[in-house]
Protein backbone atom coordinates (compact mmCIF):
# COMPACT_ATOMS: atom_id res chain seq x y z
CA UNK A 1 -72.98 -20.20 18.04
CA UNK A 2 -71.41 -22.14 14.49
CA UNK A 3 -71.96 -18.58 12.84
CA UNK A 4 -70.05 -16.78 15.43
CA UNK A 5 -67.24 -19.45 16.28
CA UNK A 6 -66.92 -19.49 12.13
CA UNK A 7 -66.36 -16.10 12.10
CA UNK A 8 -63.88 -15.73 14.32
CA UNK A 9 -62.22 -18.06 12.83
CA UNK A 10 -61.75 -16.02 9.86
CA UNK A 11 -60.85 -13.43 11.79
CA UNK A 12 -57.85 -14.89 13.11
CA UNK A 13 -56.80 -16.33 10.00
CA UNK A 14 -57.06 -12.83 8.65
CA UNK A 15 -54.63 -11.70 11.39
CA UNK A 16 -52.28 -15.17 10.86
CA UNK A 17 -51.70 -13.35 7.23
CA UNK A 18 -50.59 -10.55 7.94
CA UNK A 19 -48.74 -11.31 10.65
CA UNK A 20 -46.92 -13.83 8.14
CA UNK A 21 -46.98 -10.84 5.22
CA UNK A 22 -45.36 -8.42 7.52
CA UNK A 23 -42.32 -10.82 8.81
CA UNK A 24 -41.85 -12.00 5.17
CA UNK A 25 -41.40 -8.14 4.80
CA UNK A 26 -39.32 -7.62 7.97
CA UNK A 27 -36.89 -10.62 7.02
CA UNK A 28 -36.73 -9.14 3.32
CA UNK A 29 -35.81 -5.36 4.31
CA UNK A 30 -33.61 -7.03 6.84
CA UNK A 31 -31.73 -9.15 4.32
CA UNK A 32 -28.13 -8.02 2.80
CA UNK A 33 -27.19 -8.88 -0.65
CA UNK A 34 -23.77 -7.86 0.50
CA UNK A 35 -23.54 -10.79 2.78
CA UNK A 36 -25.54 -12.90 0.61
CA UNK A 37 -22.85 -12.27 -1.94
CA UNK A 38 -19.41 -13.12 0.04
CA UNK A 39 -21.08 -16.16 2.19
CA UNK A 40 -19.22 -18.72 1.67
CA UNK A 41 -16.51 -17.06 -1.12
CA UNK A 42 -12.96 -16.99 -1.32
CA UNK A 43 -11.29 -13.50 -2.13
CA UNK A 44 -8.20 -13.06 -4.00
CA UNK A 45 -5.40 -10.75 -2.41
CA UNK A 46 -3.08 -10.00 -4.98
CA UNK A 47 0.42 -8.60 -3.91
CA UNK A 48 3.19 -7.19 -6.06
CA UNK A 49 5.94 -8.69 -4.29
CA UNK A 50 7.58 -12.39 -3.49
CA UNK A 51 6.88 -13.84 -0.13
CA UNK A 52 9.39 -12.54 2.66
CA UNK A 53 9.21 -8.52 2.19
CA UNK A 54 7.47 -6.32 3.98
CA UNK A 55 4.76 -5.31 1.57
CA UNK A 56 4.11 -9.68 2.05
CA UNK A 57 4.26 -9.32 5.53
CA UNK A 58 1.55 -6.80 5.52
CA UNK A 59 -0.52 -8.17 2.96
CA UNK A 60 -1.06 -11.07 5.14
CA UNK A 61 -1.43 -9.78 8.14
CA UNK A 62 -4.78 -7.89 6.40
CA UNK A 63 -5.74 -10.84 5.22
CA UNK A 64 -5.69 -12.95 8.63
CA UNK A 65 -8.15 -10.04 10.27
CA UNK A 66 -10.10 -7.99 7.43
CA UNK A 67 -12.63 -11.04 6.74
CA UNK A 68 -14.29 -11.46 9.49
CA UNK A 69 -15.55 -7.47 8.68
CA UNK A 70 -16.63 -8.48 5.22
CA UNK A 71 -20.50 -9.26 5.28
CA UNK A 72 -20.44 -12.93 4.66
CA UNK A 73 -17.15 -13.41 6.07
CA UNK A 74 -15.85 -14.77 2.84
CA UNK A 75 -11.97 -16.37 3.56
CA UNK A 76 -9.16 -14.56 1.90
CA UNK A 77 -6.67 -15.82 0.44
CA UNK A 78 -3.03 -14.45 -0.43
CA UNK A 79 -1.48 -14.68 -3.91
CA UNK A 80 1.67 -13.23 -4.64
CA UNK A 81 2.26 -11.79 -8.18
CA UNK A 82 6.13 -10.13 -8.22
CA UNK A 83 7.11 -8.66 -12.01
CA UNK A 84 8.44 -4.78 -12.63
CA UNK A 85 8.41 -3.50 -9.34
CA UNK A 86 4.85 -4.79 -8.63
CA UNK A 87 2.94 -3.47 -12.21
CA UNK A 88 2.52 -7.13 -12.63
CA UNK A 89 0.03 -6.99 -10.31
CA UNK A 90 -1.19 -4.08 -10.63
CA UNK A 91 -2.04 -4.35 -13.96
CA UNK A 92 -3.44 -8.12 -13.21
CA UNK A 93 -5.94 -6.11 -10.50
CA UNK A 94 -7.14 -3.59 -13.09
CA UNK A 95 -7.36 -5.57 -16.73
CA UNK A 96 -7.91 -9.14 -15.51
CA UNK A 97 -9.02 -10.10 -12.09
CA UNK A 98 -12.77 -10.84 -11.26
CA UNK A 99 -14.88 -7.45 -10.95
CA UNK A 100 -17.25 -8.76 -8.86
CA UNK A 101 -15.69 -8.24 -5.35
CA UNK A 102 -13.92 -11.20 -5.19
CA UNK A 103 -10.80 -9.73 -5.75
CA UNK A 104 -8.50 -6.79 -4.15
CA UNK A 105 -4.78 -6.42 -3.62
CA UNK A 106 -1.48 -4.42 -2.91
CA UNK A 107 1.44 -3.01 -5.23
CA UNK A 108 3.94 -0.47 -4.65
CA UNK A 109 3.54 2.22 -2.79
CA UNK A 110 4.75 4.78 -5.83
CA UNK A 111 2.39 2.74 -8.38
CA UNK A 112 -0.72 5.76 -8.13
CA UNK A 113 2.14 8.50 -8.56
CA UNK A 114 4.55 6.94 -11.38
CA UNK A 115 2.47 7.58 -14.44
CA UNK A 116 2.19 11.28 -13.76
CA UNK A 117 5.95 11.53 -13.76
CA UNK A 118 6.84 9.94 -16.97
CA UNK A 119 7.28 6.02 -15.06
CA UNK A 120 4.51 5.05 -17.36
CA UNK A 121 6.62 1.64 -19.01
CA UNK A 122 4.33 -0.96 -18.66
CA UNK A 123 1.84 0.88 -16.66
CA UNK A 124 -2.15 -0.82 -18.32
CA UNK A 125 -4.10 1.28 -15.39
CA UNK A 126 -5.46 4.62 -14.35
CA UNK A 127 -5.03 5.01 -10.86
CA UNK A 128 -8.07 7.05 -10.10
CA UNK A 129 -9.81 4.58 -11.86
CA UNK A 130 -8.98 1.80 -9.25
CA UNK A 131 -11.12 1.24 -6.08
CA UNK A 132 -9.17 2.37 -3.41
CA UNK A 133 -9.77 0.83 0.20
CA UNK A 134 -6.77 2.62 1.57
CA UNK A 135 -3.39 2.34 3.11
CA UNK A 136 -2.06 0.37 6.57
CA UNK A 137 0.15 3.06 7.04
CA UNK A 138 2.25 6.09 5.69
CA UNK A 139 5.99 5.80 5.42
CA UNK A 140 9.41 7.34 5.47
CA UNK A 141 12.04 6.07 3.55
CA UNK A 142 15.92 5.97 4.13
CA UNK A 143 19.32 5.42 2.31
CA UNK A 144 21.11 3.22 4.41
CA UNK A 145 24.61 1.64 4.25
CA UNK A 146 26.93 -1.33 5.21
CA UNK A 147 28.88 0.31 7.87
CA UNK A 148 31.92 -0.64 6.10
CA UNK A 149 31.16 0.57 2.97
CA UNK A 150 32.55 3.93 4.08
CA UNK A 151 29.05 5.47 3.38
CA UNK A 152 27.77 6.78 6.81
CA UNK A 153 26.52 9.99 5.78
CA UNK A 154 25.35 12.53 3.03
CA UNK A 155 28.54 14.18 2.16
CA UNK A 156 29.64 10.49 1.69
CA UNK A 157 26.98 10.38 -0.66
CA UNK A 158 27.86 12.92 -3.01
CA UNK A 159 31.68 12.63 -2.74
CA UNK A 160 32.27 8.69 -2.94
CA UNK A 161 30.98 5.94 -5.39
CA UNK A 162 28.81 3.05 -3.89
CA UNK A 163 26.45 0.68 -5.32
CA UNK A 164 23.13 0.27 -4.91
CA UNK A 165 20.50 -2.54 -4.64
CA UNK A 166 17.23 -2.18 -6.40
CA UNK A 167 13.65 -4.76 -6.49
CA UNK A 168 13.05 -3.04 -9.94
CA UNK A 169 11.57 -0.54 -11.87
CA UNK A 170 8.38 1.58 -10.10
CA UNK A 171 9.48 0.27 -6.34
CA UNK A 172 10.90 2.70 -3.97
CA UNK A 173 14.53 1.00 -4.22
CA UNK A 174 14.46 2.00 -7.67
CA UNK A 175 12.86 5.75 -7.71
CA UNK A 176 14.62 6.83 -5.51
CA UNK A 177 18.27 6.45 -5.96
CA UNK A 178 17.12 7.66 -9.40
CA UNK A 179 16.01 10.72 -8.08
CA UNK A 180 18.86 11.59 -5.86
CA UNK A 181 21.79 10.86 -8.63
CA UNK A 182 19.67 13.15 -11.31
CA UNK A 183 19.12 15.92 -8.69
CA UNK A 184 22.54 15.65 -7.39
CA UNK A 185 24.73 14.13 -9.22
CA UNK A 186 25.28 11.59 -6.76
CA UNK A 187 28.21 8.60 -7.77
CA UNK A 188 25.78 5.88 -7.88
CA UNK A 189 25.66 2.89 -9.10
CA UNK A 190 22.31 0.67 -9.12
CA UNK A 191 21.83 -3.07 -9.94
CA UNK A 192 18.35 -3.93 -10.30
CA UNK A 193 16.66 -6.99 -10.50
CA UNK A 194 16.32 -8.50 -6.87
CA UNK A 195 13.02 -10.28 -6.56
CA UNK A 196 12.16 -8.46 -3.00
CA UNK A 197 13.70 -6.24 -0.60
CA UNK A 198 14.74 -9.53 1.62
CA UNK A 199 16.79 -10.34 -1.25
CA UNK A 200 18.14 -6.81 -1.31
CA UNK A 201 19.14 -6.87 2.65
CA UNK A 202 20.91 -10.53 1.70
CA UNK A 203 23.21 -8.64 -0.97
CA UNK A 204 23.99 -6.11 1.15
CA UNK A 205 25.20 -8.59 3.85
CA UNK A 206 27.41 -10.63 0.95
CA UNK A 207 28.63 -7.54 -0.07
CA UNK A 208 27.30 -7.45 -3.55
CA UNK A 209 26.12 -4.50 -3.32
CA UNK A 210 26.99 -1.14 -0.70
CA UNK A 211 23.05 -0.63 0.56
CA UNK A 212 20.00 0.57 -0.34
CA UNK A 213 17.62 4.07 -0.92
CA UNK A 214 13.97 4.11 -0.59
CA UNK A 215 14.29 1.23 2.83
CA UNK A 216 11.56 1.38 4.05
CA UNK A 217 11.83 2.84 7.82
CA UNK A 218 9.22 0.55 9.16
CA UNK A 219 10.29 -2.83 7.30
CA UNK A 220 13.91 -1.93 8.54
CA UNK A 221 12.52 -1.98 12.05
CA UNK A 222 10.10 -5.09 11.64
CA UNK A 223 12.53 -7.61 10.00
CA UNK A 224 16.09 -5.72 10.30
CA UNK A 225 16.35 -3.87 13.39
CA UNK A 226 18.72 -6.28 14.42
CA UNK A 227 21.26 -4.88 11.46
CA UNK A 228 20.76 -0.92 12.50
CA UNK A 229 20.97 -1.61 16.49
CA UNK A 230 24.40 -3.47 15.73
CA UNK A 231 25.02 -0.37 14.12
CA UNK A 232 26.13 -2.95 10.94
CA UNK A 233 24.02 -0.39 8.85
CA UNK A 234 23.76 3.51 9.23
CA UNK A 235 21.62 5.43 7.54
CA UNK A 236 22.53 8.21 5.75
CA UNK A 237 19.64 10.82 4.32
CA UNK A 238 16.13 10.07 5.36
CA UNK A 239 13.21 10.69 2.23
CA UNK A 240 10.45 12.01 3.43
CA UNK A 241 8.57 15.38 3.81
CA UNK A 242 9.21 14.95 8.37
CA UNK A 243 11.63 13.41 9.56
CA UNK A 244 11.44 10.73 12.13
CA UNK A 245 11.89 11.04 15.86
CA UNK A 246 14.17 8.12 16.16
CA UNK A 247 16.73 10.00 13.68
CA UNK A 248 16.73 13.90 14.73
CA UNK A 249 20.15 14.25 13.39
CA UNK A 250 20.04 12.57 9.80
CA UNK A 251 18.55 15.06 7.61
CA UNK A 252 15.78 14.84 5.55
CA UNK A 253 16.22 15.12 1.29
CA UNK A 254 14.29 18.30 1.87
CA UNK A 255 16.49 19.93 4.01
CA UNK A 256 19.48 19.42 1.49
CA UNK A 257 17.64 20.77 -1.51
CA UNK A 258 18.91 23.49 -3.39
CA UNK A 259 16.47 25.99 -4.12
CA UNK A 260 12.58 26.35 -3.75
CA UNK A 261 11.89 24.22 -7.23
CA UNK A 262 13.70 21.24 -6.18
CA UNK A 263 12.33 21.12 -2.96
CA UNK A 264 8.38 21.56 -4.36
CA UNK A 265 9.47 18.44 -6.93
CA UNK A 266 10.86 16.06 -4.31
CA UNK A 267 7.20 16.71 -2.20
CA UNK A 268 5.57 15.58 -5.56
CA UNK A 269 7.74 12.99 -5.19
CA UNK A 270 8.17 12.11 -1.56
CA UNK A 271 4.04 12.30 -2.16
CA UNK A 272 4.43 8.27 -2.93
CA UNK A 273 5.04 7.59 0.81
CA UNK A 274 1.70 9.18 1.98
CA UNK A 275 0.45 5.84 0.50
CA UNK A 276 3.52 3.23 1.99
CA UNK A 277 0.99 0.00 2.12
CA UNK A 278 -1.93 0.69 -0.49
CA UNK A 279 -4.85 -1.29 -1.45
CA UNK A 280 -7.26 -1.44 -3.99
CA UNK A 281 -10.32 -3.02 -5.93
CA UNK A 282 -10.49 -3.50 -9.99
CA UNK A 283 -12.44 -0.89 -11.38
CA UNK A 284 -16.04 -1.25 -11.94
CA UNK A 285 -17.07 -3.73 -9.11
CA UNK A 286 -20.68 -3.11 -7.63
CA UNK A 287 -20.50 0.11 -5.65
CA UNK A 288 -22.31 -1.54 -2.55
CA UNK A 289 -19.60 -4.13 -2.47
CA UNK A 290 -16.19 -1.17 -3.02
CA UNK A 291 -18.71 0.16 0.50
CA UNK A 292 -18.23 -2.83 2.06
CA UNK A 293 -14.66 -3.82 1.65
CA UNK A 294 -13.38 0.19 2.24
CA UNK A 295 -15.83 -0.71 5.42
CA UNK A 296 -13.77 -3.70 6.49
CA UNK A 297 -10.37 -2.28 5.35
CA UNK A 298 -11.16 0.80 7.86
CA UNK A 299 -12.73 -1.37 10.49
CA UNK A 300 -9.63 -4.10 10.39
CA UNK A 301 -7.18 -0.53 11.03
CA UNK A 302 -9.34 -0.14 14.62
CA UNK A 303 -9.36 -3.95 15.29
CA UNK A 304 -7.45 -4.71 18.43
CA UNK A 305 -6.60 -8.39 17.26
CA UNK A 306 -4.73 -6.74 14.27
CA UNK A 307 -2.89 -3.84 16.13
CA UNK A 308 -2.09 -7.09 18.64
CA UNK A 309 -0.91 -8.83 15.50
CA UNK A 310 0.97 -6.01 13.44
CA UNK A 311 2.84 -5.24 16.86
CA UNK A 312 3.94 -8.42 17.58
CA UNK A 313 5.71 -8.03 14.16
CA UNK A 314 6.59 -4.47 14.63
CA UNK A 315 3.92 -3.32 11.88
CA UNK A 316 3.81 0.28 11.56
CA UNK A 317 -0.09 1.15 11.81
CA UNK A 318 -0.84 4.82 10.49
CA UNK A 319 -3.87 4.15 8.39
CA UNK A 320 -5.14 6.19 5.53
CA UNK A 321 -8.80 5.83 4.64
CA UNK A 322 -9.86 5.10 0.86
CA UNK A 323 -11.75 8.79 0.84
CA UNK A 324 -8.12 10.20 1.98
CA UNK A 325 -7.04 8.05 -0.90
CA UNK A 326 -8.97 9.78 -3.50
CA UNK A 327 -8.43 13.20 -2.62
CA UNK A 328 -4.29 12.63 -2.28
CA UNK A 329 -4.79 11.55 -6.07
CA UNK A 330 -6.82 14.54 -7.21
CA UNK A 331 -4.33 16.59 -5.39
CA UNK A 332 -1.31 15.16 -7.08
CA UNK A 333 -2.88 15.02 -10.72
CA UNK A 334 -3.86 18.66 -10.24
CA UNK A 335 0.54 19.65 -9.55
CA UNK A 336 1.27 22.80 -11.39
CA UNK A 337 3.17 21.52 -14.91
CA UNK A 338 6.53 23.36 -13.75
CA UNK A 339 6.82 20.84 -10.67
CA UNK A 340 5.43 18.21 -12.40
CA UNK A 341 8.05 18.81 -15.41
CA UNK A 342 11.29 19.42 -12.91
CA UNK A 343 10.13 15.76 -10.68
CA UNK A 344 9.82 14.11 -14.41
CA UNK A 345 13.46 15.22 -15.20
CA UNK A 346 14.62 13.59 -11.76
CA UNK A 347 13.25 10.21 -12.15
CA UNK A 348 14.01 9.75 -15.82
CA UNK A 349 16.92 7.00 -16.00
């Protein structure tokens, strides 16, 4: 009876082990270095621009939604980093911040496209070198006007002189009106320098300066409407390859383009706005941790708390994926040399 109680003993305990060995197994395949990582971290989002513009206003909108589909739920936290139209920080995101994950931000919308077409001034980056998570949305721009500037339209463009307000080199506000005087030998004036495009909008309404080209359509609507419904602005020429259905009868830049070759350049160019609110990862962080944030930054575009949250503010949602990302950047670095030459021409100052 001893013998055979003793030996069933051992039996069990036999059992008791392996039981234990496969659950330590179970618990270690089911463990995620990912979240092992992030628990209890703080990421850096960096963004190009002072507080009060609409690249801020997106920025932390991400920020108050995208953790919570990080593994680990790490908190984010929002740094802004203005300087040179946002290469500041775009340079920061690729030479110094932390390549471990920890870090991830925003800059302008033009900042993948400029170095292709001789904007290169301070660029320390290669775009396809960056992690991209994607973009919040996809933009059109506009040239808009203080109504009593006597600019309403784009015959008053080309035919009257007018001044125009710029963030600085690389941002919209800048390549644009660049673009548009080379092309057509617009009379245009622009003073640069404004710290962000709130700034801009403020020296429009002291009449500093007469308005602004490359406004973007959906910060005009989220923190401006007010100025276009009072008709106190009108726009003039929208930039973008499709124009908008709120303004059927402004024309689009392609639509007044001379001949076939201008109109292929300004699509190179216009190609910035495919990208309007673009972010990205330093080079060279682990690859399972680029998986995860693209992850989160796609997921956050789908969460209903952040469409709630970016309507409330009038946040244009029209998300492009990090993959889409990638292959809009091959595409553009691949531009036959003709286009790419004639677009270079345009933006030089």
């Amino acid at each position: 009876v001893a013998m055979r109680r003793f030996r069933r003993g051992l039996a069990f305990g036999a059992v008791g082990i392996a039981a234990g060995a496969m659950a330590q197994g179970d618990a270690a395949r089911g463990a995620d270095p990912v979240a092992d990582f992030y628990s209890g971290k703080s990421v850096q989002l960096v963004i190009g621009y002072a507080p009060g513009g609409g690249y801020d206003v997106y920025a932390r909108a991400l920020a108050r939604h995208m953790a919570r589909h990080i593994p680990g739920n790490p908190s984010i936290v929002v740094q802004n980093m203005p300087g040179a139209g946002s290469i500041k920080a775009a340079n920061y995101l690729y030479n110094i911040a932390p390549k471990d994950g920890t870090a991830f931000g925003g800059f302008s919308r033009g900042a993948f496209l400029d170095p292709l077409l001789g904007r290169g001034d301070g660029v320390q980056y290669v775009a396809a070198k960056f992690g991209w998570l994607g973009s919040i949305s996809n933009e059109v721009g506009v040239c808009a006007f203080r109504s009593d500037s006597g600019i309403a339209t784009w015959q008053d463009m080309q035919t009257k002189s007018y001044v125009i307000g710029s963030t600085g080199a690389g941002a919209d506000s800048d390549v644009f009106p660049t673009v548009l005087r080379k092309m057509f030998a617009l009379p245009m004036k622009v003073v640069t320098g404004y710290h962000s495009a709130a700034d801009v909008v403020l020296a429009i309404s002291r009449r500093e300066v007469d308005g602004r080209c490359g406004w973007s359509w959906s910060s005009m609507m989220a923190w401006n409407k007010d100025l276009y419904q009072s008709k106190a602005v009108k726009v003039a020429i929208q930039l973008a390859s499709q124009k908008l259905a709120e303004l059927p009868d402004t024309p689009s830049i392609l639509e007044v383009a001379r001949d076939a070759d201008q109109r292929a350049a300004l699509k190179l160019i216009l190609s910035r706005q495919m990208m309007a609110r673009p972010y990205v990862a330093p080079p060279g962080i682990p690859p399972e941790r680029l998986k995860a944030l693209r992850a989160a930054f796609d997921a956050t575009m789908t969460d209903p708390d952040f469409l709630a949250d970016a309507q409330r503010q009038d946040l244009e949602v029209r998300p492009v994926s990090g993959a889409e990302a990638d292959a809009l950047i091959s595409e553009i670095y691949a531009s036959p040399p003709g286009v790419v030459k004639l677009a270079i021409e345009a933006m030089k100052e």
